[in-house]
C-alpha atoms as a PDB file:
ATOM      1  CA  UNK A   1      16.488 -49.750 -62.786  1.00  0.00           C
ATOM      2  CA  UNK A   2      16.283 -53.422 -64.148  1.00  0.00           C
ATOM      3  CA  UNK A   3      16.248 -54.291 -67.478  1.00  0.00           C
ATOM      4  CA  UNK A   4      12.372 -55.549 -67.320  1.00  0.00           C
ATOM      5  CA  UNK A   5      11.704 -52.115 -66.037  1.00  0.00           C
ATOM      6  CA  UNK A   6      13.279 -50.375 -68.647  1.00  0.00           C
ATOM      7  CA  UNK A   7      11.875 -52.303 -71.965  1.00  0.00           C
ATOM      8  CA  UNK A   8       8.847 -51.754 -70.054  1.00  0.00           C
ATOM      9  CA  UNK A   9       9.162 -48.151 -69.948  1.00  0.00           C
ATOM     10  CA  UNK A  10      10.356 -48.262 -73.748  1.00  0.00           C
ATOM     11  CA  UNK A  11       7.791 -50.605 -74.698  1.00  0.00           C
ATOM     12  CA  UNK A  12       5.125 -48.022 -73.031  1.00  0.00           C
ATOM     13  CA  UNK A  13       6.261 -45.033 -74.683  1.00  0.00           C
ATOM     14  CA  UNK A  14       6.563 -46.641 -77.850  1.00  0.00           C
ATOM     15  CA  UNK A  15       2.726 -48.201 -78.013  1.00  0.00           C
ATOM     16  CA  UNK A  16       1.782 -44.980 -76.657  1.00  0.00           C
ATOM     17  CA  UNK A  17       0.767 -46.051 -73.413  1.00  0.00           C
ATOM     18  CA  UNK A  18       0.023 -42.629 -71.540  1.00  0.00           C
ATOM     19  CA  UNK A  19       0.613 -42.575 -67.814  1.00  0.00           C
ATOM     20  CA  UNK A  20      -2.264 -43.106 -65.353  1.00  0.00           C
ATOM     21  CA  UNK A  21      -2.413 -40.008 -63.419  1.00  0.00           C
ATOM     22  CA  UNK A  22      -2.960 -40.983 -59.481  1.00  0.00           C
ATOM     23  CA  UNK A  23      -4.340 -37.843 -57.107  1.00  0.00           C
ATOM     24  CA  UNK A  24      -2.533 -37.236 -53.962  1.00  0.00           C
ATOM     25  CA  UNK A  25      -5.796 -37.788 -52.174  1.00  0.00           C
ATOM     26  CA  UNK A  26      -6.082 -41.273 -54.257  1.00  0.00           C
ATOM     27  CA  UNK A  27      -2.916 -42.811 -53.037  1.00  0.00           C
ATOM     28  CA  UNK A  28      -3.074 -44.787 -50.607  1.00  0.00           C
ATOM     29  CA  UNK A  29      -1.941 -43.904 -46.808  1.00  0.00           C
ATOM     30  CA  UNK A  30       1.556 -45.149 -45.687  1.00  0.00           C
ATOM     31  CA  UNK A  31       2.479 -46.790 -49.105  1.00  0.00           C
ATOM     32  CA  UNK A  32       5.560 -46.194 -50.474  1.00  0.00           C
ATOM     33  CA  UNK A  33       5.282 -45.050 -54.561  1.00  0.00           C
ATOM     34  CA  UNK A  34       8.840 -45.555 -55.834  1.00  0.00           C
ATOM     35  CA  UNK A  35       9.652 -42.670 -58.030  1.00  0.00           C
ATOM     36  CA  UNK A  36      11.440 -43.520 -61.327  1.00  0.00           C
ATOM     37  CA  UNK A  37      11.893 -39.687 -62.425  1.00  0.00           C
ATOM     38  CA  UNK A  38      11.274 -36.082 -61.229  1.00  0.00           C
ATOM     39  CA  UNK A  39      10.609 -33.146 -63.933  1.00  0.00           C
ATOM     40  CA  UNK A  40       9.127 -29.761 -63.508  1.00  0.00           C
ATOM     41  CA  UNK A  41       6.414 -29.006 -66.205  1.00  0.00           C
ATOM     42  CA  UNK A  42       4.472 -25.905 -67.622  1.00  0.00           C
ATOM     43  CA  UNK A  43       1.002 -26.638 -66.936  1.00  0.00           C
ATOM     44  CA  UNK A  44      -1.861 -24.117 -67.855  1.00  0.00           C
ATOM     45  CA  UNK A  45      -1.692 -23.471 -63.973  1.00  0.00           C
ATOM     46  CA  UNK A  46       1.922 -22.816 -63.776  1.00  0.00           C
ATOM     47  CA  UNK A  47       4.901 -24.634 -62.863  1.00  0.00           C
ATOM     48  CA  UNK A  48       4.007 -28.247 -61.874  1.00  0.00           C
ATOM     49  CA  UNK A  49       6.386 -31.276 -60.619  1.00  0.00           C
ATOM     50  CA  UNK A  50       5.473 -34.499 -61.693  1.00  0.00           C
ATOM     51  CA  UNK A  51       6.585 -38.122 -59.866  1.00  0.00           C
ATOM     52  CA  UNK A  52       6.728 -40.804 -62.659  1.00  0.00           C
ATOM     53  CA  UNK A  53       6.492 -44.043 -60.359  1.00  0.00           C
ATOM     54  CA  UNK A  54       6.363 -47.565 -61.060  1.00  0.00           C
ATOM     55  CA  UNK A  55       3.600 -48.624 -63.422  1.00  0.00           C
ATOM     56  CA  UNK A  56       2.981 -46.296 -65.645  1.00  0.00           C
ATOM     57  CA  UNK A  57       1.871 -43.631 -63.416  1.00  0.00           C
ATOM     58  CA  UNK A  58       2.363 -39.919 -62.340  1.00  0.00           C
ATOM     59  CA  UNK A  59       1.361 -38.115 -59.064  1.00  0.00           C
ATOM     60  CA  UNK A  60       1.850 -34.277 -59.145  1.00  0.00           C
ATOM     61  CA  UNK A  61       3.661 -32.800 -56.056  1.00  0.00           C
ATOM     62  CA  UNK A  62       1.163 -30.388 -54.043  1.00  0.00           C
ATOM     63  CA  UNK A  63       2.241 -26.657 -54.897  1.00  0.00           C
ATOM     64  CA  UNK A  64       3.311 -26.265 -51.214  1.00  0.00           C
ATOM     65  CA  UNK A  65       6.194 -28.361 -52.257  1.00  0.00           C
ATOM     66  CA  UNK A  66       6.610 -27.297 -55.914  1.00  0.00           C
ATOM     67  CA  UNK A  67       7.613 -23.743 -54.310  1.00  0.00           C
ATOM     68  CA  UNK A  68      10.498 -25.232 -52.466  1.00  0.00           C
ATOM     69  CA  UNK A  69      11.962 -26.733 -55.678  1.00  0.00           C
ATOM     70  CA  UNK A  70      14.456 -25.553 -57.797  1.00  0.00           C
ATOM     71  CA  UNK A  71      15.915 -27.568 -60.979  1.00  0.00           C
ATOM     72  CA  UNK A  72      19.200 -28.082 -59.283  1.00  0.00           C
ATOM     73  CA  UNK A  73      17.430 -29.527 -56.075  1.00  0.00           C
ATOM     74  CA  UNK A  74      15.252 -32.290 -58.990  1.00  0.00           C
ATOM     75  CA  UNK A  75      18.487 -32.730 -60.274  1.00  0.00           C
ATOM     76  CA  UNK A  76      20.218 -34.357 -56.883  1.00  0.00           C
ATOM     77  CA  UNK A  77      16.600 -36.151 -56.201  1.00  0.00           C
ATOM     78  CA  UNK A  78      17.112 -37.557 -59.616  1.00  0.00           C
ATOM     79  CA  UNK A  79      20.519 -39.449 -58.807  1.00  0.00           C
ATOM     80  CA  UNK A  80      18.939 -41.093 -55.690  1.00  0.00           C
ATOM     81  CA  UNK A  81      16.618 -43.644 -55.109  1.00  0.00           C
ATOM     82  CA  UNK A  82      13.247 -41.927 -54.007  1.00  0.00           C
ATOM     83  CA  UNK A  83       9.515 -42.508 -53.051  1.00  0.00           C
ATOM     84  CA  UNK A  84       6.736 -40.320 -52.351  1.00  0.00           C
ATOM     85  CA  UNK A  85       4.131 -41.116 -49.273  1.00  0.00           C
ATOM     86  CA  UNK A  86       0.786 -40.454 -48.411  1.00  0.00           C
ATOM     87  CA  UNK A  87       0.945 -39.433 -44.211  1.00  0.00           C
ATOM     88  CA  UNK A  88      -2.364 -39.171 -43.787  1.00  0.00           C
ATOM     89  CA  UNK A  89      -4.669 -35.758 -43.491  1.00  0.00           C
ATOM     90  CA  UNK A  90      -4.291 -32.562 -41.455  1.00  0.00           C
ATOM     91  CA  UNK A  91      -7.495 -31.598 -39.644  1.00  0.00           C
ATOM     92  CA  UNK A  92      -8.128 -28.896 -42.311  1.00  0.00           C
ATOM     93  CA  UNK A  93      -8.177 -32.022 -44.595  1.00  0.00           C
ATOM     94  CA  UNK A  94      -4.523 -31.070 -46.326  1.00  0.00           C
ATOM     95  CA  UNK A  95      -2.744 -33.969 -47.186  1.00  0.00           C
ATOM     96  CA  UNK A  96       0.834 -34.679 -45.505  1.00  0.00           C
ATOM     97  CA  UNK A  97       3.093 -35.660 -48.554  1.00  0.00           C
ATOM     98  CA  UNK A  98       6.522 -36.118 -48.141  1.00  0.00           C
ATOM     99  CA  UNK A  99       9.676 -37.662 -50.592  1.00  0.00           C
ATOM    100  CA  UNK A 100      11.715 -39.981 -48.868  1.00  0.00           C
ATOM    101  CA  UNK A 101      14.619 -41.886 -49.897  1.00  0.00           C
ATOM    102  CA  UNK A 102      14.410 -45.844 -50.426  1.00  0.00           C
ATOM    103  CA  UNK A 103      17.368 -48.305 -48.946  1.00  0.00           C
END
């Protein structure tokens, strides 16, 4: 992460900027969100994992793939440089989501 990026980020949480939450079926199809940071939360649902991306935004992982992820698994997504993509819609109107890695 650049420095611009980071006083951003600082600048963001210290004005008390809160993030803009995006829907999976919001984001748009093919386009790749860079992903700054991957946490597991407690939400009144249950466990949740949120994708802080670029500009002040969060899009939460479906539960499908929220199942599949232990904190040792966010942990090694954490040290690499990730994305999150919209593939389009099953015919039962699911979305295809899937983490990739960047460069």
């Amino acid at each position: 992460m650049d420095l611009n990026k980071s006083l951003q980020r600082i600048n963001a949480i210290g004005n008390a900027v809160e993030r803009t939450v995006i829907k999976v079926r919001d984001m748009e199809v093919g386009k790749i969100y860079e992903i700054e940071k991957i946490k597991a939360i407690s939400t009144q649902y249950g466990r949740g994992i949120v994708c802080e991306i670029a500009g002040n935004a969060s899009i939460f992982l479906p539960q499908r793939m929220v199942k599949e992820m232990e904190e040792n698994v966010i942990d090694q997504l954490n040290n690499l440089r990730m994305g999150v993509v919209l593939n389009g819609f099953l015919k039962n109107d699911t979305p295809k989501v899937e983490l990739i890695t960047i460069g």
